[in-house]
N, C-alpha and C. Protein backbone atom coordinates (compact mmCIF):
# COMPACT_ATOMS: atom_id res chain seq x y z
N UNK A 1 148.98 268.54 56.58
CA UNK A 1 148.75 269.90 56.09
C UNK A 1 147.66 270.64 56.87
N UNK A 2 146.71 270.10 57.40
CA UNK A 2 145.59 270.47 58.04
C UNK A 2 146.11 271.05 59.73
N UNK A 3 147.34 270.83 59.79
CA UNK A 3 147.77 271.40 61.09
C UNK A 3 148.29 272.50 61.01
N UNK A 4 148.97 273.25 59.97
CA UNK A 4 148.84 274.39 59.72
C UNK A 4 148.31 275.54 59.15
N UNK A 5 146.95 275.24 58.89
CA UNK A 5 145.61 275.61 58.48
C UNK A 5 145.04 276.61 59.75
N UNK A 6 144.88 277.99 59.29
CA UNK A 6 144.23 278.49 60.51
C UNK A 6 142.45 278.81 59.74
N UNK A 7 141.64 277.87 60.24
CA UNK A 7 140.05 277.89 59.94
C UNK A 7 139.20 277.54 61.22
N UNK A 8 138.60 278.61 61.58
CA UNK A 8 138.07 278.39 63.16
C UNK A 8 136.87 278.26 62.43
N UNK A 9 136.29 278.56 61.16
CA UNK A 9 134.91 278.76 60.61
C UNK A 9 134.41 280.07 60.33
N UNK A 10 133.14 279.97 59.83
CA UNK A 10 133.22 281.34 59.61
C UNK A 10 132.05 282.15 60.52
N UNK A 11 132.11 281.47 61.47
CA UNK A 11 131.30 282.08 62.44
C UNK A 11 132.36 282.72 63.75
N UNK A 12 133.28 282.01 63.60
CA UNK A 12 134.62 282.82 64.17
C UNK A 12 134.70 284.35 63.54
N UNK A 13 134.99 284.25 62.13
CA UNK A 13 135.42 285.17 61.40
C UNK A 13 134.29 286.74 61.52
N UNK A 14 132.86 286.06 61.44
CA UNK A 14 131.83 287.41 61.22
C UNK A 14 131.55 287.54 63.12
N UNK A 15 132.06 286.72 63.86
CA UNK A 15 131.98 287.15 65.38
C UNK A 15 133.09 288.08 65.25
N UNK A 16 133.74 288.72 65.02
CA UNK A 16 134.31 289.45 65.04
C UNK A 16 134.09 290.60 64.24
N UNK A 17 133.24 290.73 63.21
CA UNK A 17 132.72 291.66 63.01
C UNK A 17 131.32 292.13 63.82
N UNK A 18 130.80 291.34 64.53
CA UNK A 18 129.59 291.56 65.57
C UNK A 18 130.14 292.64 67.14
N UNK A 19 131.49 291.71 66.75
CA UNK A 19 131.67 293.45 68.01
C UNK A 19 131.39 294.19 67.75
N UNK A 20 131.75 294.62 66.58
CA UNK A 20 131.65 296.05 66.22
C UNK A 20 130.63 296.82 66.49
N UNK A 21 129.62 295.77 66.11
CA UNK A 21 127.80 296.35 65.68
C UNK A 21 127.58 296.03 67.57
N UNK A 22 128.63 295.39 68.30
CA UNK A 22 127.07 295.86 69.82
C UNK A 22 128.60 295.83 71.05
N UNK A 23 129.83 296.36 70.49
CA UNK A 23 130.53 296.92 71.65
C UNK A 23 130.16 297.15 72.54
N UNK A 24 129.39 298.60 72.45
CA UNK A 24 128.93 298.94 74.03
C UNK A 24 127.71 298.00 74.58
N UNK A 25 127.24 297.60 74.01
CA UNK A 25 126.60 296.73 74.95
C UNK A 25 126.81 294.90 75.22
N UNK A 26 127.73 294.62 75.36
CA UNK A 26 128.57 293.45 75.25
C UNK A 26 128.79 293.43 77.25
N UNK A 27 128.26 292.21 77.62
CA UNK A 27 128.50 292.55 79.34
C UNK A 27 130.15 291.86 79.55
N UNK A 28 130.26 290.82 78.43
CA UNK A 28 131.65 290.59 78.87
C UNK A 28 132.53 291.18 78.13
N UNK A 29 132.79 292.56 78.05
CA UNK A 29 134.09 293.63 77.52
C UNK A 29 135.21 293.29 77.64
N UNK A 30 135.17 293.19 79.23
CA UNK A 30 137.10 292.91 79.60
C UNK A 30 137.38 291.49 79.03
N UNK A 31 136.58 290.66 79.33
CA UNK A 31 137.64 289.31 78.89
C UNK A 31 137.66 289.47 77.18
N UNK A 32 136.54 290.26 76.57
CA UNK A 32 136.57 290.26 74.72
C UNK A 32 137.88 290.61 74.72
N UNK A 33 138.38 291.98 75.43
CA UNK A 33 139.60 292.61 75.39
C UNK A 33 140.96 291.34 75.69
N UNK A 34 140.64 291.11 76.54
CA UNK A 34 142.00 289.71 77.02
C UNK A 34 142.05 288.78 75.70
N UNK A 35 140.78 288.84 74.87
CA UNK A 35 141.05 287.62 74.39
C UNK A 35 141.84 288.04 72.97
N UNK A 36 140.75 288.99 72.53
CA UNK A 36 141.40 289.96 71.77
C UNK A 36 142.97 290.07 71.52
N UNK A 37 143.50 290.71 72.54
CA UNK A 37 144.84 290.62 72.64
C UNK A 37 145.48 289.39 72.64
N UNK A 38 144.95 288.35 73.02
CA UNK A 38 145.94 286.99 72.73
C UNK A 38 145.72 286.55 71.69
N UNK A 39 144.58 287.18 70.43
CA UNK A 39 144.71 286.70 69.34
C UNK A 39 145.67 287.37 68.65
N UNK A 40 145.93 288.50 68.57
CA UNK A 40 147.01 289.15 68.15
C UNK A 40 148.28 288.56 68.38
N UNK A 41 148.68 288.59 69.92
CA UNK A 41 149.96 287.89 70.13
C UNK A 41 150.17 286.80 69.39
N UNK A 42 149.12 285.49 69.92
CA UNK A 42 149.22 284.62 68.85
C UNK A 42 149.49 284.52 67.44
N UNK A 43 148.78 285.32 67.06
CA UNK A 43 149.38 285.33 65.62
C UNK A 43 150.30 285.78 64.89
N UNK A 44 150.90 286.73 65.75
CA UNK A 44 152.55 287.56 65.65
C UNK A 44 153.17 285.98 65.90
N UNK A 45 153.26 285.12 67.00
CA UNK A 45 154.32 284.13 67.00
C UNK A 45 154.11 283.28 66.64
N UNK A 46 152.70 283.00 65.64
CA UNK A 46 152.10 281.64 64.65
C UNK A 46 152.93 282.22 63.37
N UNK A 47 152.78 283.12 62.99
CA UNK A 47 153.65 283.82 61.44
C UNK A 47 155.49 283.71 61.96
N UNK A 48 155.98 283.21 62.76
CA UNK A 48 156.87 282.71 63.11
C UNK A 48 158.48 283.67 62.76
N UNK A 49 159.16 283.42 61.86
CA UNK A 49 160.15 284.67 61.51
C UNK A 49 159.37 285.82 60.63
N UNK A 50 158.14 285.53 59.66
CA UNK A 50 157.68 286.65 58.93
C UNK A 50 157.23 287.47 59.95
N UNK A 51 156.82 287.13 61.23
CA UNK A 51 156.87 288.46 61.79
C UNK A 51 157.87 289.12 62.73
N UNK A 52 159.03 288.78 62.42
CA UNK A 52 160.30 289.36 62.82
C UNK A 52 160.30 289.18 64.66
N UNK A 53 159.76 288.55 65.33
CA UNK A 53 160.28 288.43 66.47
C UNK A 53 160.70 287.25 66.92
N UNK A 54 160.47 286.51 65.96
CA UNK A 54 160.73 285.13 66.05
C UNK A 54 162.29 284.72 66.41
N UNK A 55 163.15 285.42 66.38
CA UNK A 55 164.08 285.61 66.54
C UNK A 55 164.65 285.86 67.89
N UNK A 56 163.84 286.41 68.12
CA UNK A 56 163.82 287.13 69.65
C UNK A 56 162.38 286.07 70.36
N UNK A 57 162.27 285.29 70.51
CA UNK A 57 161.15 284.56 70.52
C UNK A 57 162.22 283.11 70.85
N UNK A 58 163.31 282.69 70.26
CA UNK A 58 163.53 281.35 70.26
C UNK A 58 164.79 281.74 71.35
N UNK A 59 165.61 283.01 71.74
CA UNK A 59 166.13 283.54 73.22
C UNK A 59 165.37 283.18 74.20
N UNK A 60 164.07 283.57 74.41
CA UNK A 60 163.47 283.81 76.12
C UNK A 60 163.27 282.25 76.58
N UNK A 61 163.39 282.24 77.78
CA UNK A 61 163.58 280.80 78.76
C UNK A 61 162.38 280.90 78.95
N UNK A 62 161.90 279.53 78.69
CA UNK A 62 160.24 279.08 78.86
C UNK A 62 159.57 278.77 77.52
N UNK A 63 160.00 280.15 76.57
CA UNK A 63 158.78 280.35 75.26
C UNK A 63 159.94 279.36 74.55
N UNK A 64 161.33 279.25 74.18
CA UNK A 64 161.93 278.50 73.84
C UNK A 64 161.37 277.14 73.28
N UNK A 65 160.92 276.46 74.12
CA UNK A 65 160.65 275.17 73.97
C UNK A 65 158.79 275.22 72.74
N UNK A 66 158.50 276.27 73.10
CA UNK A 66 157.48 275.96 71.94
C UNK A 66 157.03 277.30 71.25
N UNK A 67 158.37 276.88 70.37
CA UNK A 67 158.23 277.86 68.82
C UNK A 67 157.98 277.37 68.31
N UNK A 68 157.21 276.28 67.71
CA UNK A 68 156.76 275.75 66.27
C UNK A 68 155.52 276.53 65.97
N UNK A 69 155.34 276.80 65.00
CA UNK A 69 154.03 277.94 64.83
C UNK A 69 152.92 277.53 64.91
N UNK A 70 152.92 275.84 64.65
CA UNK A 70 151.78 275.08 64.73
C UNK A 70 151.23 275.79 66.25
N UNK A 71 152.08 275.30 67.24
CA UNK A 71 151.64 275.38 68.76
C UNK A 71 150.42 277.19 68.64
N UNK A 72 151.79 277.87 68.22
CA UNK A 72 150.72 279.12 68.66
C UNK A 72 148.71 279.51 67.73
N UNK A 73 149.14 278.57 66.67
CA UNK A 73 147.55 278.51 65.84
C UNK A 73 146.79 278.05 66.65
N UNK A 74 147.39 276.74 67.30
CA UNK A 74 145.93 276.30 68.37
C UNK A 74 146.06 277.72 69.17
N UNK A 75 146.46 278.10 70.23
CA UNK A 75 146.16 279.11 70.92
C UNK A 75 145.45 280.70 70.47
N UNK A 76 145.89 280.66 68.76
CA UNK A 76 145.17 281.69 68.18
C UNK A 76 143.58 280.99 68.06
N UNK A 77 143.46 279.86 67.81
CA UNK A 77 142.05 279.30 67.43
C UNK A 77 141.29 279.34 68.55
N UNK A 78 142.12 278.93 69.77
CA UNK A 78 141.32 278.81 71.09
C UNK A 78 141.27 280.43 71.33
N UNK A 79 141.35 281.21 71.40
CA UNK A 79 140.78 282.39 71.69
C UNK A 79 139.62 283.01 70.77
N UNK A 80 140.30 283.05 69.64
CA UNK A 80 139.18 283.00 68.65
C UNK A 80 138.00 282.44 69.07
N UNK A 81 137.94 281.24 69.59
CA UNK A 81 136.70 280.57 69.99
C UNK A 81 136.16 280.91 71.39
N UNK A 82 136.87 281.50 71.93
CA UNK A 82 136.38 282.23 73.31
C UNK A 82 135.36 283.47 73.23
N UNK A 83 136.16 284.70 71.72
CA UNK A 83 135.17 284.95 71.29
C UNK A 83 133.55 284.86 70.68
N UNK A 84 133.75 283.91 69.74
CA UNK A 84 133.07 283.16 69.18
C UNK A 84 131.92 282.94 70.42
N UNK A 85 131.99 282.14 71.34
CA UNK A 85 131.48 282.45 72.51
C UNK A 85 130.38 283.39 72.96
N UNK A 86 131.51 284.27 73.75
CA UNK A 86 130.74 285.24 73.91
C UNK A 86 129.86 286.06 72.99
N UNK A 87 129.75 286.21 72.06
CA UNK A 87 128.87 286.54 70.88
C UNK A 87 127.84 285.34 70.48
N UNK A 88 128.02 284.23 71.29
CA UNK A 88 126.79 283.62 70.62
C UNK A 88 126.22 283.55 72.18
N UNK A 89 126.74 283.58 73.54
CA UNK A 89 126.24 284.63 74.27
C UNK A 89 125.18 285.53 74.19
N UNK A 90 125.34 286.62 73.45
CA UNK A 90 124.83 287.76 73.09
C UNK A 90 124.04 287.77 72.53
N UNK A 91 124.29 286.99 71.11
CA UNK A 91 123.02 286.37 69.93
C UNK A 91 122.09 286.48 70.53
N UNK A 92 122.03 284.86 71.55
CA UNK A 92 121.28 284.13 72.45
C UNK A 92 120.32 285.45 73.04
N UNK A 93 120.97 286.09 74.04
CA UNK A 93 120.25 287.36 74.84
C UNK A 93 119.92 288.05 74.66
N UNK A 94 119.68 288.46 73.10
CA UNK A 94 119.24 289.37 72.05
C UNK A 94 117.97 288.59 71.52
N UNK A 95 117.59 287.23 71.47
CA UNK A 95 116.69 286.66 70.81
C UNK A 95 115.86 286.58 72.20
N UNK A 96 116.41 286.36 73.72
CA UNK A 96 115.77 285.89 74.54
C UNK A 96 114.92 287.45 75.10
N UNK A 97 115.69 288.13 74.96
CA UNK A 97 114.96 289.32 75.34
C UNK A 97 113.82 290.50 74.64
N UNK A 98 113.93 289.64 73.59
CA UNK A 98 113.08 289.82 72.40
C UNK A 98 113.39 291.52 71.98
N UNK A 99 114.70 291.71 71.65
CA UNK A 99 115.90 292.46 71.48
C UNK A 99 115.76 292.69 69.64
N UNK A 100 115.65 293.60 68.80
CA UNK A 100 115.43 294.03 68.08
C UNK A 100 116.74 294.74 67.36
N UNK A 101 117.72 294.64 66.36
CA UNK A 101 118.83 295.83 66.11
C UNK A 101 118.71 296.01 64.76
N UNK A 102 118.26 297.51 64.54
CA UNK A 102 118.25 298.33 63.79
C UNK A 102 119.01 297.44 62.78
N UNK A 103 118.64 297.66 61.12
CA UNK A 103 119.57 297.39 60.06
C UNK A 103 120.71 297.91 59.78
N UNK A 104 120.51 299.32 59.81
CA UNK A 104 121.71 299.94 59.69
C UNK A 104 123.09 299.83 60.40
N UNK A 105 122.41 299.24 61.38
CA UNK A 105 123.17 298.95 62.97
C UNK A 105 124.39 297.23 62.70
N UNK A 106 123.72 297.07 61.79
CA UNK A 106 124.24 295.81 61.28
C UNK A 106 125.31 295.51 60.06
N UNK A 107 125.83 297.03 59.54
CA UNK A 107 126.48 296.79 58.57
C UNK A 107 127.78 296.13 58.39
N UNK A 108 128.65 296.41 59.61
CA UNK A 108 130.05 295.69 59.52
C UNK A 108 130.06 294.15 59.35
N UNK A 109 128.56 293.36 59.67
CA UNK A 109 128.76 291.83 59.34
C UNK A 109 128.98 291.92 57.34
N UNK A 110 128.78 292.90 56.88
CA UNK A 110 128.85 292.62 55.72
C UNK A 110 130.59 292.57 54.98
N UNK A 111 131.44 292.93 55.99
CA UNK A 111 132.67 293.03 55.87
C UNK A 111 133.15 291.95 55.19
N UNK A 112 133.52 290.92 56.19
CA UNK A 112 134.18 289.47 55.92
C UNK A 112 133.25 288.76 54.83
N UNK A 113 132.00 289.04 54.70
CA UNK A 113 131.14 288.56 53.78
C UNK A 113 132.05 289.07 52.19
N UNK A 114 132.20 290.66 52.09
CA UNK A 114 133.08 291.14 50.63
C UNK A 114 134.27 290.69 50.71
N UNK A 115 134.66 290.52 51.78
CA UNK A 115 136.38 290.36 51.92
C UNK A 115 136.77 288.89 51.24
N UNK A 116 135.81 288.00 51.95
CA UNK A 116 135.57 286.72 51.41
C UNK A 116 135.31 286.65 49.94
N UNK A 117 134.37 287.11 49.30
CA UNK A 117 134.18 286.89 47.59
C UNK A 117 135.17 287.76 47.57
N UNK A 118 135.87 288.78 47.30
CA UNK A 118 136.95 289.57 46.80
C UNK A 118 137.99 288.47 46.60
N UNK A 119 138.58 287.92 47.77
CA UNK A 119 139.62 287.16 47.69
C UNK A 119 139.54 285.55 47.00
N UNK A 120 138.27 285.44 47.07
CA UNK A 120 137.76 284.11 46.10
C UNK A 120 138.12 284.40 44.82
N UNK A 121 137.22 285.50 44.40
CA UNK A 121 137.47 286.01 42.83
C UNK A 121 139.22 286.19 42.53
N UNK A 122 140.03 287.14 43.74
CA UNK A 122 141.16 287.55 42.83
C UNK A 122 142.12 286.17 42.63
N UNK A 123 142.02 284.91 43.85
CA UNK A 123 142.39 284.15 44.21
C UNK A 123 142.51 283.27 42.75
N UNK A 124 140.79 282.82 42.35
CA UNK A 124 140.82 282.44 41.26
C UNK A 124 141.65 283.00 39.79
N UNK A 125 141.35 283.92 39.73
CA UNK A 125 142.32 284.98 38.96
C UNK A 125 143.40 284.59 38.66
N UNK A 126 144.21 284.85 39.64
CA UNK A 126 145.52 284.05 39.62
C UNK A 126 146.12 282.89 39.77
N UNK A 127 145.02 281.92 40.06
CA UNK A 127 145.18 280.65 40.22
C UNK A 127 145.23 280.53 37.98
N UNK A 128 144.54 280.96 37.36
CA UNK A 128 144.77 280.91 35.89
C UNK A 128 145.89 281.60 35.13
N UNK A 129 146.48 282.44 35.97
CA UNK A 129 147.17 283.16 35.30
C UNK A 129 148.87 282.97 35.05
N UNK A 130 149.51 283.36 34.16
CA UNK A 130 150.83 282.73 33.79
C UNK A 130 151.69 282.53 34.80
N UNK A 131 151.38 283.79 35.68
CA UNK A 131 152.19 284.16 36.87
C UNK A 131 152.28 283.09 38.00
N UNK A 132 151.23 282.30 38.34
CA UNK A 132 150.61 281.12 39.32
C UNK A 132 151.95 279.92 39.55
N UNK A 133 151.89 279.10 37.99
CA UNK A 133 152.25 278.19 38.13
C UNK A 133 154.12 278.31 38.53
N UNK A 134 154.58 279.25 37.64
CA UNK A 134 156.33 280.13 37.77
C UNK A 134 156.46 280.22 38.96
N UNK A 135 155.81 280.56 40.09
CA UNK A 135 155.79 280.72 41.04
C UNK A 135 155.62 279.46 42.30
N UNK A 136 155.14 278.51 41.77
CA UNK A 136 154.70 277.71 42.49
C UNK A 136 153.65 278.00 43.58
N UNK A 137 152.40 278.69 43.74
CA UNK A 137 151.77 279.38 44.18
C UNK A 137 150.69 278.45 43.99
N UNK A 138 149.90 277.92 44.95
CA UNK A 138 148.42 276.95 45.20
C UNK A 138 147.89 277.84 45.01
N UNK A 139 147.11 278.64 44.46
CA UNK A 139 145.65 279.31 44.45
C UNK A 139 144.64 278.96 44.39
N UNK A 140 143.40 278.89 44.79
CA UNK A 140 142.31 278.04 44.90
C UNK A 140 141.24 278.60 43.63
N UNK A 141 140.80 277.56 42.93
CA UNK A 141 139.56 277.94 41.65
C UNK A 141 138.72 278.09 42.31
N UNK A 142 137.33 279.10 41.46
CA UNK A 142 136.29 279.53 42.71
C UNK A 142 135.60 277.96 42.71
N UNK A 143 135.53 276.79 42.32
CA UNK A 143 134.68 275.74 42.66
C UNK A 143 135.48 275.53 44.22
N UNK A 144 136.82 275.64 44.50
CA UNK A 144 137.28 275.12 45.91
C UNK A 144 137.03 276.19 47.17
N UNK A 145 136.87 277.55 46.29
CA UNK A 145 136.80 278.34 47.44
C UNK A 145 135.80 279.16 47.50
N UNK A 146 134.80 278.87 46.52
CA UNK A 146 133.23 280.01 45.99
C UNK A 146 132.37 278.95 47.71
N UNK A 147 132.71 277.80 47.99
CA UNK A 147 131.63 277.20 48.95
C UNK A 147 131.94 278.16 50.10
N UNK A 148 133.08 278.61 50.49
CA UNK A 148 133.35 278.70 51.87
C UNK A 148 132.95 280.04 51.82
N UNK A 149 133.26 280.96 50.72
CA UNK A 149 132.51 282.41 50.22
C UNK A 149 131.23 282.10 50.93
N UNK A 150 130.50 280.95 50.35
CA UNK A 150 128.69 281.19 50.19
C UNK A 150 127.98 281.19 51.44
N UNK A 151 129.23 279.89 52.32
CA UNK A 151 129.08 279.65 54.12
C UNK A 151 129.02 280.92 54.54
N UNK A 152 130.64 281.53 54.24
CA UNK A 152 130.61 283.17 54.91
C UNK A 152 129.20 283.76 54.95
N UNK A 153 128.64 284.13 53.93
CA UNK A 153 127.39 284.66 53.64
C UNK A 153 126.36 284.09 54.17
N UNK A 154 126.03 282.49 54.19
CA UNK A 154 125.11 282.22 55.39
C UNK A 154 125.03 282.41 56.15
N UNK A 155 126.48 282.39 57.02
CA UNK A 155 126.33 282.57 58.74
C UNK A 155 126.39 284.02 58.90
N UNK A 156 126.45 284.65 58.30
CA UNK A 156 126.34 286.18 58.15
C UNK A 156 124.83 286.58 58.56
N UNK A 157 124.60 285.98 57.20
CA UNK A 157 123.10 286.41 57.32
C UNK A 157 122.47 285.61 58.91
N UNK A 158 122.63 284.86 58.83
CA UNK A 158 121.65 284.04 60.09
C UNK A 158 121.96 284.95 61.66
N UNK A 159 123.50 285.53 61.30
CA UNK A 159 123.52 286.27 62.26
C UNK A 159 123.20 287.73 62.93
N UNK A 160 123.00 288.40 61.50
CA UNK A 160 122.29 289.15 60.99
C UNK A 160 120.72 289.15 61.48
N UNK A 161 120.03 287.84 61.15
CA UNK A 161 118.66 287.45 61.56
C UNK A 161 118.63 287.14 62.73
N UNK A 162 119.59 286.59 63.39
CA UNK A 162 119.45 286.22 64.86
C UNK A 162 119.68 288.03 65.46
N UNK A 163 119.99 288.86 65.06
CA UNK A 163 120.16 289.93 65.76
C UNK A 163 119.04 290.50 65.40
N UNK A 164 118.15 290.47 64.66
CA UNK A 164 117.10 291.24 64.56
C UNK A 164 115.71 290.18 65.05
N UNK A 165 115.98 289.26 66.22
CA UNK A 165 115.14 288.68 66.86
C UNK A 165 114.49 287.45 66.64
N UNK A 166 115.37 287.13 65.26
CA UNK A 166 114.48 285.86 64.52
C UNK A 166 115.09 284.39 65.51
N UNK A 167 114.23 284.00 65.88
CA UNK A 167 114.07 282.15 66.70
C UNK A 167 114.83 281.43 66.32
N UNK A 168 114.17 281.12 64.78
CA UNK A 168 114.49 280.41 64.38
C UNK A 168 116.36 280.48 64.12
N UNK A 169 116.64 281.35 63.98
CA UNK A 169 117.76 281.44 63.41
C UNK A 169 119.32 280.66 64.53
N UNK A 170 118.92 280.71 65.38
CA UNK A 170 119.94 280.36 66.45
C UNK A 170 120.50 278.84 66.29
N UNK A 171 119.02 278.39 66.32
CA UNK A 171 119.33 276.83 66.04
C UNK A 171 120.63 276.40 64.55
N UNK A 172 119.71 277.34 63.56
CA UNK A 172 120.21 277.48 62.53
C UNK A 172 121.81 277.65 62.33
N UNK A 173 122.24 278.43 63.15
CA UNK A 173 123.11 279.08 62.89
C UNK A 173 124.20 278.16 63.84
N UNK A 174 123.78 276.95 65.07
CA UNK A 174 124.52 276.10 65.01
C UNK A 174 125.06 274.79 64.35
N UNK A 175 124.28 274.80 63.19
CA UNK A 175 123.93 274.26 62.47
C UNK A 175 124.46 274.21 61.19
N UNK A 176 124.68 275.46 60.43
CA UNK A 176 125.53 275.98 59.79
C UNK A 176 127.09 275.75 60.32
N UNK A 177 127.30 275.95 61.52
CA UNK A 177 128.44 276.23 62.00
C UNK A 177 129.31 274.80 62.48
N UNK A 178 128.09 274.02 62.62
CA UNK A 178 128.68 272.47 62.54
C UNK A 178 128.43 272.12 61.15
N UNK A 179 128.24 272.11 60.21
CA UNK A 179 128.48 271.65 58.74
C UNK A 179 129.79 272.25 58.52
N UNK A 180 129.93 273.69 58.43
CA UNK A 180 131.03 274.41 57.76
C UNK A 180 132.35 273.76 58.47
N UNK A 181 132.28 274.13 59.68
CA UNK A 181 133.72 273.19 60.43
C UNK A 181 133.84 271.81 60.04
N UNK A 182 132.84 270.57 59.66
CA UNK A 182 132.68 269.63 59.30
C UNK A 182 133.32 269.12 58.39
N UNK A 183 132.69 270.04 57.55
CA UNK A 183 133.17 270.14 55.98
C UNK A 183 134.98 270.48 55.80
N UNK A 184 135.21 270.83 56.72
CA UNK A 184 136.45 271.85 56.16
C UNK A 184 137.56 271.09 56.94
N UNK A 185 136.96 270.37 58.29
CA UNK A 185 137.92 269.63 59.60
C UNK A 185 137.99 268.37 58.53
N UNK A 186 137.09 267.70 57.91
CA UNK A 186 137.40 266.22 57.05
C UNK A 186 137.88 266.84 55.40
N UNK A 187 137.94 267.35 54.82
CA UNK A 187 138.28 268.12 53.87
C UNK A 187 139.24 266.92 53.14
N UNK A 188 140.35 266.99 54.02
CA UNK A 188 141.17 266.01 53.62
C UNK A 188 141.30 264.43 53.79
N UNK A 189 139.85 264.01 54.21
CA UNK A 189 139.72 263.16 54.15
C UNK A 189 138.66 262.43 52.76
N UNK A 190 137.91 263.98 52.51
CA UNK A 190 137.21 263.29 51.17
C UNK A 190 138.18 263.75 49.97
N UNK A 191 139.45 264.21 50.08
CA UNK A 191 140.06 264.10 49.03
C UNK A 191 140.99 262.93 48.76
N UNK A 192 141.55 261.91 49.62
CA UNK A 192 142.63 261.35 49.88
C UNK A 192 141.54 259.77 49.85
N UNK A 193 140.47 259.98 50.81
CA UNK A 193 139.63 258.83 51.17
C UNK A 193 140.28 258.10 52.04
N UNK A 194 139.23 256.86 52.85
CA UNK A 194 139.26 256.41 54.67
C UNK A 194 140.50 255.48 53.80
């Protein structure tokens, strides 16, 4: 089950709201852009027939041989993480240059931070509700999915703090980012056991 799981972490997730906050000043633009775009592609041919080209996808000579959607998640993850990258890049050269960014300047990390509890809460919601089980629908209770909410919000913040010059925070924030993947890559191993 863990192979069709798309979780790069959630330092993947709020690196992508960090473009936002320092676009123009980002020295590697063009490849953000390249990568950018292959996360998209990727994920048009990871969603496999739901996104209707799949069809037209299992015709072309070459791509043929690897339509399983699994294949294209790694390639959505590996770009994702290219990003990921370059933004901790940036972090980095923002702390080293003793680089300062405005608060206000910082609001879009708060995005994936609401997006995250929103979908925890409605998630839970319906994980109780009559509608759930008729359906056969996994929904997650907030005890399975309030942790990965709270991660969101750490690495948020740390990134948040690493942009407004704080030291300490870098270390931190690899740190965070190896627990959360940790946690989430063995997942199914502390449920099942060695």
């Amino acid at each position: 089950p863990h192979e069709l799981s798309v979780y790069n972490g959630a330092f993947c997730t709020v690196a992508l709201a960090w473009l936002a906050v320092r676009w123009r000043a980002l020295t590697r633009r063009p490849l953000v852009v390249a990568l950018l775009a292959f996360v998209i592609i990727t994920l048009v041919f990871a969603l496999g027939r739901y996104a209707g080209v799949y069809v037209w996808l299992v015709r072309l000579p070459g791509l043929n041989g690897v339509r399983a959607p699994a294949r294209y998640i790694v390639l959505f993850q590996l770009a994702l993480s290219g990003i990921a990258a370059v933004v901790f890049e940036d972090l980095v050269s923002i702390v080293r240059c003793g680089e300062r960014i405005p608060l206000r300047r910082l609001w879009p990390l708060a995005i994936p931070v609401v997006f995250s509890f929103v979908t925890t809460v409605l998630a839970a919601g319906l994980a109780r509700s009559s509608w759930a089980p008729t359906n056969g629908s996994g929904f997650s209770s907030i005890t399975q999915a309030g942790p990965w909410s709270c991660m969101m919000l750490l690495v948020a913040g740390l990134v948040a703090l690493t942009g407004r010059g704080r030291h300490w925070s870098v270390p931190a924030l690899g740190g965070a980012t190896a627990l959360d993947l940790g946690l989430w890559g063995y997942s199914y191993v502390y449920q099942e056991g060695p």
